[in-house]
C-alpha atoms as a PDB file:
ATOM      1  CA  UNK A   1      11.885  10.242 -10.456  1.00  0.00           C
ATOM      2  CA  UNK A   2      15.145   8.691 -11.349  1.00  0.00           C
ATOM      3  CA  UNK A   3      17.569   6.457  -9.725  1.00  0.00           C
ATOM      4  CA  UNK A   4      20.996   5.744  -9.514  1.00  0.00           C
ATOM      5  CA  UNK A   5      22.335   3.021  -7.723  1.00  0.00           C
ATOM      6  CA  UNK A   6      25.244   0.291  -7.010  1.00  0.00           C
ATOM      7  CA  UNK A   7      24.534  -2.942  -5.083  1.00  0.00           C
ATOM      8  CA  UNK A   8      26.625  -5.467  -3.119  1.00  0.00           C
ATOM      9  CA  UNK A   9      26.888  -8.378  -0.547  1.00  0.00           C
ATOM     10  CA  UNK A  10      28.317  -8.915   2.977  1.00  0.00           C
ATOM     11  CA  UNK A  11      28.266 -12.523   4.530  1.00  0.00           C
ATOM     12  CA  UNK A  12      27.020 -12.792   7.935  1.00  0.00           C
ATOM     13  CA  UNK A  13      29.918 -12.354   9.715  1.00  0.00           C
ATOM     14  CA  UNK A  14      30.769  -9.065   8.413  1.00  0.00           C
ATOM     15  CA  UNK A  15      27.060  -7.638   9.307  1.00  0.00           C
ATOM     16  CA  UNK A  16      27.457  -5.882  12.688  1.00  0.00           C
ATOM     17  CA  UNK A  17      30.972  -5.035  11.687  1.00  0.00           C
ATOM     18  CA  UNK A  18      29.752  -3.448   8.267  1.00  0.00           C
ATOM     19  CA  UNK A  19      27.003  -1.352  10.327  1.00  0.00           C
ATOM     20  CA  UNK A  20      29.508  -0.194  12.546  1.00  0.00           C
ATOM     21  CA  UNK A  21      31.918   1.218  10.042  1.00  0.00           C
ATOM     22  CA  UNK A  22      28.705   3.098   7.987  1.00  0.00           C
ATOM     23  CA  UNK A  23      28.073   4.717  11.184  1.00  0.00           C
ATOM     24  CA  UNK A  24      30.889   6.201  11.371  1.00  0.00           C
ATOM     25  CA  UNK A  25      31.270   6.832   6.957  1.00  0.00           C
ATOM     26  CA  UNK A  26      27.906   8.225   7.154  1.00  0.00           C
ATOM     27  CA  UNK A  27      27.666  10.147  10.332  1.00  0.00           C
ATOM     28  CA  UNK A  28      24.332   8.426  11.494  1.00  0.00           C
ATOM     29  CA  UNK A  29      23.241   5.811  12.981  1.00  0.00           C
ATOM     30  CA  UNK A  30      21.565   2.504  11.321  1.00  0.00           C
ATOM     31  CA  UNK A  31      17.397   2.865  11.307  1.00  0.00           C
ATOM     32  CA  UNK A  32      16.244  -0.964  11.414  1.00  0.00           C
ATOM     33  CA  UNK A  33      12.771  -1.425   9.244  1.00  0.00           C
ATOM     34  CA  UNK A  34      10.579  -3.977   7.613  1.00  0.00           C
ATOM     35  CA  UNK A  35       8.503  -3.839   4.528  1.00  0.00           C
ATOM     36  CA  UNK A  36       6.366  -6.143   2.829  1.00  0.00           C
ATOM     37  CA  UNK A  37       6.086  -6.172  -0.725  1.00  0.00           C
ATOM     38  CA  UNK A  38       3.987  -7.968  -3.122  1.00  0.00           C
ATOM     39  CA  UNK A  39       4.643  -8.255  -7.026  1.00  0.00           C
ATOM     40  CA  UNK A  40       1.942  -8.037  -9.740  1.00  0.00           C
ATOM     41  CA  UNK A  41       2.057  -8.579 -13.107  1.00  0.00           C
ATOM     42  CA  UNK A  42      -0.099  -6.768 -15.573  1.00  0.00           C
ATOM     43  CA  UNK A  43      -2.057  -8.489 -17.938  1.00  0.00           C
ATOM     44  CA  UNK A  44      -3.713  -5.999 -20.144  1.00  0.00           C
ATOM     45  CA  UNK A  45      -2.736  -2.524 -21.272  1.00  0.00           C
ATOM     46  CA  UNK A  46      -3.579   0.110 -19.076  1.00  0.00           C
ATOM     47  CA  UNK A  47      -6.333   1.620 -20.631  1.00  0.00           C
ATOM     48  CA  UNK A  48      -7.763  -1.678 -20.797  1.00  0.00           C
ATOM     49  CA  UNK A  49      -7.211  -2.986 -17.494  1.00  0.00           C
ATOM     50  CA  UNK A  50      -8.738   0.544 -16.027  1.00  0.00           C
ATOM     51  CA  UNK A  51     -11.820   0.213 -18.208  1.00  0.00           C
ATOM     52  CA  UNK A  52     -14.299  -1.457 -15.030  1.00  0.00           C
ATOM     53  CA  UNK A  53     -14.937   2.025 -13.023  1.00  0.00           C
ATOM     54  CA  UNK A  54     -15.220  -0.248  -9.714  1.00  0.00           C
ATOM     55  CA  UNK A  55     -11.014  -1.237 -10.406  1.00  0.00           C
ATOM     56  CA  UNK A  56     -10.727   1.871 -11.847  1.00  0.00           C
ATOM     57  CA  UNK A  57      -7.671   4.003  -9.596  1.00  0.00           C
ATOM     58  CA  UNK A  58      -6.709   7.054 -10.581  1.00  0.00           C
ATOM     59  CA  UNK A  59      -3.279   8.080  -9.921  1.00  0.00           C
ATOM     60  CA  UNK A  60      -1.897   4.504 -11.111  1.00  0.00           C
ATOM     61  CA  UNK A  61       1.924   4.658 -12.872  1.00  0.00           C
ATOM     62  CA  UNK A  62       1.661   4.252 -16.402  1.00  0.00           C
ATOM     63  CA  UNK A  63       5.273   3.958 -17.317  1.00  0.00           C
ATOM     64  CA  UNK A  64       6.596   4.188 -21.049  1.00  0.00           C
ATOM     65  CA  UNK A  65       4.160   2.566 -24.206  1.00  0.00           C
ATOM     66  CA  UNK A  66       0.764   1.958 -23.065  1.00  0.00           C
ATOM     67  CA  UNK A  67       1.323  -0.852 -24.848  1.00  0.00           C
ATOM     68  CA  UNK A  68       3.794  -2.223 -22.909  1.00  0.00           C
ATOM     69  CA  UNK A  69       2.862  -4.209 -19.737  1.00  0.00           C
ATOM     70  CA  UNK A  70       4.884  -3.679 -16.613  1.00  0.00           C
ATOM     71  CA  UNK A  71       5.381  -5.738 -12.706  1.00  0.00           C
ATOM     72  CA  UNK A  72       3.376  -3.281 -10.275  1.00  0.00           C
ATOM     73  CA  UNK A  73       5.433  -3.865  -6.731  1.00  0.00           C
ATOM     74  CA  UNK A  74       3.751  -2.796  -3.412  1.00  0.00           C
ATOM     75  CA  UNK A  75       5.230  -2.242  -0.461  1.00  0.00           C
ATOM     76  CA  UNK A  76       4.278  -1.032   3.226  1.00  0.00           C
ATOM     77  CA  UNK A  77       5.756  -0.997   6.090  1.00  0.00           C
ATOM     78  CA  UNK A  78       5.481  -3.745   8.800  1.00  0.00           C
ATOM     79  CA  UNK A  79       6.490  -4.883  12.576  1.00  0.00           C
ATOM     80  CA  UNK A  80       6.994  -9.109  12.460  1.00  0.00           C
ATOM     81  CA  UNK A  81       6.898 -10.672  15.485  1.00  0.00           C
ATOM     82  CA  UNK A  82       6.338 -14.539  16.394  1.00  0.00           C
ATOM     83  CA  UNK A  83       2.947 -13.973  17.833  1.00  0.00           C
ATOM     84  CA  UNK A  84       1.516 -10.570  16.464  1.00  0.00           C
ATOM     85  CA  UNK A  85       2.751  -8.851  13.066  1.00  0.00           C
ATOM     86  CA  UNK A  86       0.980  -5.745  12.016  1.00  0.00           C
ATOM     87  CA  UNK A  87       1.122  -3.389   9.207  1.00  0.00           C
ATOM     88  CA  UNK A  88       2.547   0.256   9.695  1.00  0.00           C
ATOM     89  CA  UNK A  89       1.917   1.396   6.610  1.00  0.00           C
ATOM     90  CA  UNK A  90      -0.083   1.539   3.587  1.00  0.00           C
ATOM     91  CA  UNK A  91       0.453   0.325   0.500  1.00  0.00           C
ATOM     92  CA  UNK A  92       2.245   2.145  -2.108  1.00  0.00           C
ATOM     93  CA  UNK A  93       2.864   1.034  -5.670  1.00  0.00           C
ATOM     94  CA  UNK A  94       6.232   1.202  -7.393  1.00  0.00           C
ATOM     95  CA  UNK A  95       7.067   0.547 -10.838  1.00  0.00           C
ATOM     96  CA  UNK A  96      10.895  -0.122 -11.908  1.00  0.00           C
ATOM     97  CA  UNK A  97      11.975   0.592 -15.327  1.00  0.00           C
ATOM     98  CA  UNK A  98      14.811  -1.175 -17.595  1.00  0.00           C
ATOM     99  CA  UNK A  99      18.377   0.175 -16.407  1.00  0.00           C
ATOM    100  CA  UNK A 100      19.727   2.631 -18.906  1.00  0.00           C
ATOM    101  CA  UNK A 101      21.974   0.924 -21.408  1.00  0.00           C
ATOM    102  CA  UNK A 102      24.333   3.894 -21.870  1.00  0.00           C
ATOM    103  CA  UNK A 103      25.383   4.265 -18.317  1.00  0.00           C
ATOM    104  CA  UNK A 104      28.073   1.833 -17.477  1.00  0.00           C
ATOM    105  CA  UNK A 105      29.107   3.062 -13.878  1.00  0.00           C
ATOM    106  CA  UNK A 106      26.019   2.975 -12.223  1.00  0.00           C
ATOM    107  CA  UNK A 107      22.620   1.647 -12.219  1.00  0.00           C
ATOM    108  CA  UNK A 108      20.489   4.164 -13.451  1.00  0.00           C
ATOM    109  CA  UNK A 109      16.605   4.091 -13.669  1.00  0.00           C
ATOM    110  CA  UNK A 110      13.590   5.944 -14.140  1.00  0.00           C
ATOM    111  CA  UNK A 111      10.793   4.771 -11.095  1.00  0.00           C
ATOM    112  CA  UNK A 112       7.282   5.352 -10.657  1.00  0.00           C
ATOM    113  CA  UNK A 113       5.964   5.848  -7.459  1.00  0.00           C
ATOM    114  CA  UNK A 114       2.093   6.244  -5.888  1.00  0.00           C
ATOM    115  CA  UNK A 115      -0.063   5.948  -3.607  1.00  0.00           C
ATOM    116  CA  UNK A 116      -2.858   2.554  -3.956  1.00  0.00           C
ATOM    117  CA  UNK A 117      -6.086   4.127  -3.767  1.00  0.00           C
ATOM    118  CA  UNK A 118      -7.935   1.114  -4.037  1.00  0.00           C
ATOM    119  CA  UNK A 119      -5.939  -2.226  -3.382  1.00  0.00           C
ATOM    120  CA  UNK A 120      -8.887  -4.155  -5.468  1.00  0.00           C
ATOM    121  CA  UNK A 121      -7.526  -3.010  -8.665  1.00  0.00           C
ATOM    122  CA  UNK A 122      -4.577  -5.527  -8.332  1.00  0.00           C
ATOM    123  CA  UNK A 123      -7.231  -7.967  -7.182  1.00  0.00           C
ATOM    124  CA  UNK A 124      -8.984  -8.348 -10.672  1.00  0.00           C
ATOM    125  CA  UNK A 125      -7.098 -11.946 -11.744  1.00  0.00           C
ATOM    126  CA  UNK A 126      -8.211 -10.629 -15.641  1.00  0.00           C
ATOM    127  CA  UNK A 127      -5.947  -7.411 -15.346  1.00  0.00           C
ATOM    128  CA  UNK A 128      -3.162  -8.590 -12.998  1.00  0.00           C
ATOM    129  CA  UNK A 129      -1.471 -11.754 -12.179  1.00  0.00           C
ATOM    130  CA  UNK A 130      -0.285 -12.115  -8.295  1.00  0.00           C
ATOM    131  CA  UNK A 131       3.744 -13.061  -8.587  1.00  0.00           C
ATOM    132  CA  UNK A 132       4.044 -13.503  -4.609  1.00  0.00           C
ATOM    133  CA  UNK A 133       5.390 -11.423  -1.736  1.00  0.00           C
ATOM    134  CA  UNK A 134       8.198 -11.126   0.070  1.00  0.00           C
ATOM    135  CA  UNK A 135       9.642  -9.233   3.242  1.00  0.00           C
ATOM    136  CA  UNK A 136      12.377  -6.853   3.798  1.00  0.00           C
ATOM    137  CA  UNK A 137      13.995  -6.701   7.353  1.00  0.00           C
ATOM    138  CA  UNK A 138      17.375  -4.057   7.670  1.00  0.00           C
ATOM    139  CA  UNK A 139      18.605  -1.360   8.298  1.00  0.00           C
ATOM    140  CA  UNK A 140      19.198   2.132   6.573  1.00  0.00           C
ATOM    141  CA  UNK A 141      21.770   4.794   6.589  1.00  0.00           C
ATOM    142  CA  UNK A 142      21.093   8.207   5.515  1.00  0.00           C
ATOM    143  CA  UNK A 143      24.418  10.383   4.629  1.00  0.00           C
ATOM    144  CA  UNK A 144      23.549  13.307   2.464  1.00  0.00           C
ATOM    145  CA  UNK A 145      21.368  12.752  -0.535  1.00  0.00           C
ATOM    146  CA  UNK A 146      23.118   8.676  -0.271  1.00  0.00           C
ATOM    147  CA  UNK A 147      20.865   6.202   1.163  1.00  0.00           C
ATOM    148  CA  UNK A 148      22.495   2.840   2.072  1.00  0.00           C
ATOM    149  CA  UNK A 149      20.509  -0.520   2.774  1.00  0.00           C
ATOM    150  CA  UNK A 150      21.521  -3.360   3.636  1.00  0.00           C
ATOM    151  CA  UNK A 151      18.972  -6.139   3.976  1.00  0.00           C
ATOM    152  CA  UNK A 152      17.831  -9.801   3.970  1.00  0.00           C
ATOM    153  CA  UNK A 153      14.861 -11.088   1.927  1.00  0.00           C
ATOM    154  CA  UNK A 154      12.445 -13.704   3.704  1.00  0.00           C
ATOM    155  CA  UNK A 155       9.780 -15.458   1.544  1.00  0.00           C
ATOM    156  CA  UNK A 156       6.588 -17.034   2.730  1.00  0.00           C
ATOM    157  CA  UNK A 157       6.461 -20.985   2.950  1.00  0.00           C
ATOM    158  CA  UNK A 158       3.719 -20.844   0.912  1.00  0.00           C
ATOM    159  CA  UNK A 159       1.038 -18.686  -1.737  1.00  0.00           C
ATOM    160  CA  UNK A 160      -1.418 -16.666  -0.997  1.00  0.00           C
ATOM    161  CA  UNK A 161      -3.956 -15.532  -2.967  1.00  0.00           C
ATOM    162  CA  UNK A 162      -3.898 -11.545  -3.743  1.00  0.00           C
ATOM    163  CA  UNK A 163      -6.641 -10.501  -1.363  1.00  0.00           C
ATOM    164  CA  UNK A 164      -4.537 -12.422   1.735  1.00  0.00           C
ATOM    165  CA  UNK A 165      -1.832 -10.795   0.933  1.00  0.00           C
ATOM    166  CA  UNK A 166      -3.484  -7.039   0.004  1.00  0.00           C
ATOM    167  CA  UNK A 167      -5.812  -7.249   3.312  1.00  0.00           C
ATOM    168  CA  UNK A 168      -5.083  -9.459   5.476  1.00  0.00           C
ATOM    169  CA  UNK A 169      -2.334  -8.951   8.130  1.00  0.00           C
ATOM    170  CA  UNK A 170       1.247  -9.557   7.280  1.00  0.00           C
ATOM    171  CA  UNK A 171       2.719 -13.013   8.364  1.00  0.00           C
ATOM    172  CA  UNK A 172       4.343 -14.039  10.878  1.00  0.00           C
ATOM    173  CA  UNK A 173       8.572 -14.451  11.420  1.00  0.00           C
ATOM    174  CA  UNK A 174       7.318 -18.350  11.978  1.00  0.00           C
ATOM    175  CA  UNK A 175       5.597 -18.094   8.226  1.00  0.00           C
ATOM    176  CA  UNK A 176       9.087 -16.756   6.703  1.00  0.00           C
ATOM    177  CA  UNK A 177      11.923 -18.054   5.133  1.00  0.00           C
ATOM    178  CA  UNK A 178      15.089 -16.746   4.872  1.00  0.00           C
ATOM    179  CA  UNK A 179      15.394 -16.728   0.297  1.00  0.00           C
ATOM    180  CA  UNK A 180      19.290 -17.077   0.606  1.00  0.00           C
ATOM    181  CA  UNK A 181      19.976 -20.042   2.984  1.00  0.00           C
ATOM    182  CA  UNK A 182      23.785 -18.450   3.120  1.00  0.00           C
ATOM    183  CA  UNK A 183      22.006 -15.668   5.202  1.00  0.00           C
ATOM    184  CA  UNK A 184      23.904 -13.438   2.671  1.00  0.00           C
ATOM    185  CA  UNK A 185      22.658  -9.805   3.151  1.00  0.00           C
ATOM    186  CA  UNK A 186      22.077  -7.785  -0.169  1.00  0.00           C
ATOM    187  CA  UNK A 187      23.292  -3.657   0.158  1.00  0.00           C
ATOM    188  CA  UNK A 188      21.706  -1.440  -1.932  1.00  0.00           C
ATOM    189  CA  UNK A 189      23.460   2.290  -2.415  1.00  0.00           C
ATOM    190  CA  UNK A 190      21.241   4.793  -4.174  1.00  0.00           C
ATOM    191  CA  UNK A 191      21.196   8.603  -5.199  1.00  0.00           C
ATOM    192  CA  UNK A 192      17.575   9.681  -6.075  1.00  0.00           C
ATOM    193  CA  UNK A 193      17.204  12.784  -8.522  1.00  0.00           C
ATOM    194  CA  UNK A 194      13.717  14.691  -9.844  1.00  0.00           C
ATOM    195  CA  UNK A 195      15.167  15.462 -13.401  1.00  0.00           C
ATOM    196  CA  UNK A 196      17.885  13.716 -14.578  1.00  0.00           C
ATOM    197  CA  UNK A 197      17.898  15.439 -17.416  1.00  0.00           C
ATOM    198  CA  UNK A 198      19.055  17.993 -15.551  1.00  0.00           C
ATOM    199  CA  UNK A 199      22.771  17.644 -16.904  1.00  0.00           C
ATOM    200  CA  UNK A 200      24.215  19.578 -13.801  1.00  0.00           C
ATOM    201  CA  UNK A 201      22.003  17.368 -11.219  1.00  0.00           C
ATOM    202  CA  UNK A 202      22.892  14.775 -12.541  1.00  0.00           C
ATOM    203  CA  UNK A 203      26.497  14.915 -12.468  1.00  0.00           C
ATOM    204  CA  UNK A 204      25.956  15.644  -8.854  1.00  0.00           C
ATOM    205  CA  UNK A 205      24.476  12.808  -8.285  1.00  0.00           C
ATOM    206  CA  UNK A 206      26.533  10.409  -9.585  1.00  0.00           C
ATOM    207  CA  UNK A 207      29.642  12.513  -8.041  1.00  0.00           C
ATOM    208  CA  UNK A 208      28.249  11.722  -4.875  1.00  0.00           C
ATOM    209  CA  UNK A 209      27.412   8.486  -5.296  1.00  0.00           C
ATOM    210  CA  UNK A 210      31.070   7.678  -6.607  1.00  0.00           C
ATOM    211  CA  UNK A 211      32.446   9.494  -3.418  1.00  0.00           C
ATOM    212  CA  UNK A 212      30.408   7.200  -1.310  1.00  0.00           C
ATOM    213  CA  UNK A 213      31.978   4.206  -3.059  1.00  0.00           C
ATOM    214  CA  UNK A 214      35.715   5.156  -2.882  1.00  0.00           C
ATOM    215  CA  UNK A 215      34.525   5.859   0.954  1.00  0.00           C
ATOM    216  CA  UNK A 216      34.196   2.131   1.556  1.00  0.00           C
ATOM    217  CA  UNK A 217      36.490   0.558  -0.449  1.00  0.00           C
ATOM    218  CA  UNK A 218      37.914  -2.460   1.320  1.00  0.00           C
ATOM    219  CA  UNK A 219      35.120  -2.749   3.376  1.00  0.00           C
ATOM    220  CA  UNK A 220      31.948  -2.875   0.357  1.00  0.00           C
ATOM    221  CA  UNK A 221      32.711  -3.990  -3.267  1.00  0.00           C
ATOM    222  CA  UNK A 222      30.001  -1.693  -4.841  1.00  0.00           C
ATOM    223  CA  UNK A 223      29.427  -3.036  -8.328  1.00  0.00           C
ATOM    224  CA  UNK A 224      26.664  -2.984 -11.365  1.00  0.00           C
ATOM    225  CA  UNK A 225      24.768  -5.943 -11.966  1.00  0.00           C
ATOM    226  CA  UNK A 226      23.363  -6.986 -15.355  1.00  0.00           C
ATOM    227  CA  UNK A 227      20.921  -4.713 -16.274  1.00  0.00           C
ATOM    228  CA  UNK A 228      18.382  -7.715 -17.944  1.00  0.00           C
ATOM    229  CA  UNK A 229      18.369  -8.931 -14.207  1.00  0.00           C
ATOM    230  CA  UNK A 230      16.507  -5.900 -13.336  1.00  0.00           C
ATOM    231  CA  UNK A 231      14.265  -5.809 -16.266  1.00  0.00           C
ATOM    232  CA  UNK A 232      10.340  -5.814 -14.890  1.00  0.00           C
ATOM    233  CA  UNK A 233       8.148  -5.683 -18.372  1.00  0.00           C
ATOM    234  CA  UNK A 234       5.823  -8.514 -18.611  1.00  0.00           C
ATOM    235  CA  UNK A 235       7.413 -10.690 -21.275  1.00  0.00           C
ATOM    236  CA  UNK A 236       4.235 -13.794 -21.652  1.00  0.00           C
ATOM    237  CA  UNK A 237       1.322 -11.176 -21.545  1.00  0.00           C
END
């Protein structure tokens, strides 16, 4: 599976303003959700780190070299309240690759996505290293094969160890932190595509995705960011 994407950021202000002019750019109306996600960082290659059978999980992404060690991100969905959060979701395992140098335009990236058989594998501290977790609380906008989010981040005041976080409930809105004090919300645009080496699909995809951004001009400032800030290999492994 490949990606293509452009990001951007609205202040505050803007927010309910910005949702009400997608409604009408897209057609839709905005879906509000909330994920967790937790970020692991793999400390042995994957044949190695799949050697125990009892962590063994089939089905686990295996991006690129085998040699080369990768951060695992998983992510379900969730309802936070003050009093009683609650998973909605299970858990399902994304790796991110490196942004493709040669496309200038867009973000463009290959992803790997699964479901976690067995959330114990990222519990073994000798194959993966817990990062921390964070929450996602937005809304989405669905207008063709475009997908718009636009989102805050919210952190947790303090660590937990990997099982908390893999089985235990999710925390409470209490529990959270808001990662940009500004209360900046992040917008994510994004095109997915089986086979981008599909040259036809592919210039589809970005086609639409480029229509989408002339559609809100003066209202988003879709842009690229550096690449390197999206990089997820394990660089002190």
């Amino acid at each position: 599976m490949h990606e293509i994407l452009l990001y951007s950021q609205i202040s505050p202000s803007r927010h309910n303003q910005v949702l009400n002019i997608l409604a009408g750019v897209t057609g839709s109306q905005p879906f509000a959700y909330q994920e967790q996600s937790a970020l692991f960082a793999q400390l042995r290659a994957p044949e190695i780190a799949a050697s125990k059978k009892k962590h063994s999980q089939p089905g686990t992404p295996q991006p690129g070299s085998q040699q080369q060690k990768w951060v695992y991100k998983l992510t379900r969905a969730v309802r936070i309240t003050s009093d009683a959060p609650e998973s909605t979701g299970q858990w399902r395992q994304r790796v991110e690759q490196t942004p493709d140098p040669s496309v200038k335009d867009h973000t463009a990236r290959e992803v790997i996505e699964s479901d976690v058989q067995d959330v114990r594998v990222y519990e073994d501290a000798g194959a993966y290293r817990s990062i921390g977790q964070h929450y996602v609380l937005g809304h989405r906008f669905v207008s063709d094969n475009v997908v718009v989010k636009i989102f805050r981040v919210l952190v947790a005041q303090e660590q937990l160890a990997a099982d908390k976080i893999l089985e235990g409930p999710p925390l409470s809105m209490s529990n959270l932190e808001i990662l940009d004090a500004s209360g900046t919300y992040m917008v994510e645009v994004s095109v997915r595509l089986e086979d981008r080496k599909n040259a036809k699909i592919a210039e589809k995809a970005f086609a639409e995705l480029e229509k989408f951004k002339k559609n809100v001009e003066g209202v988003i400032d879709l842009r690229v960011p550096d690449r390197l800030a999206l990089d997820t290999r394990v660089k002190d492994a």
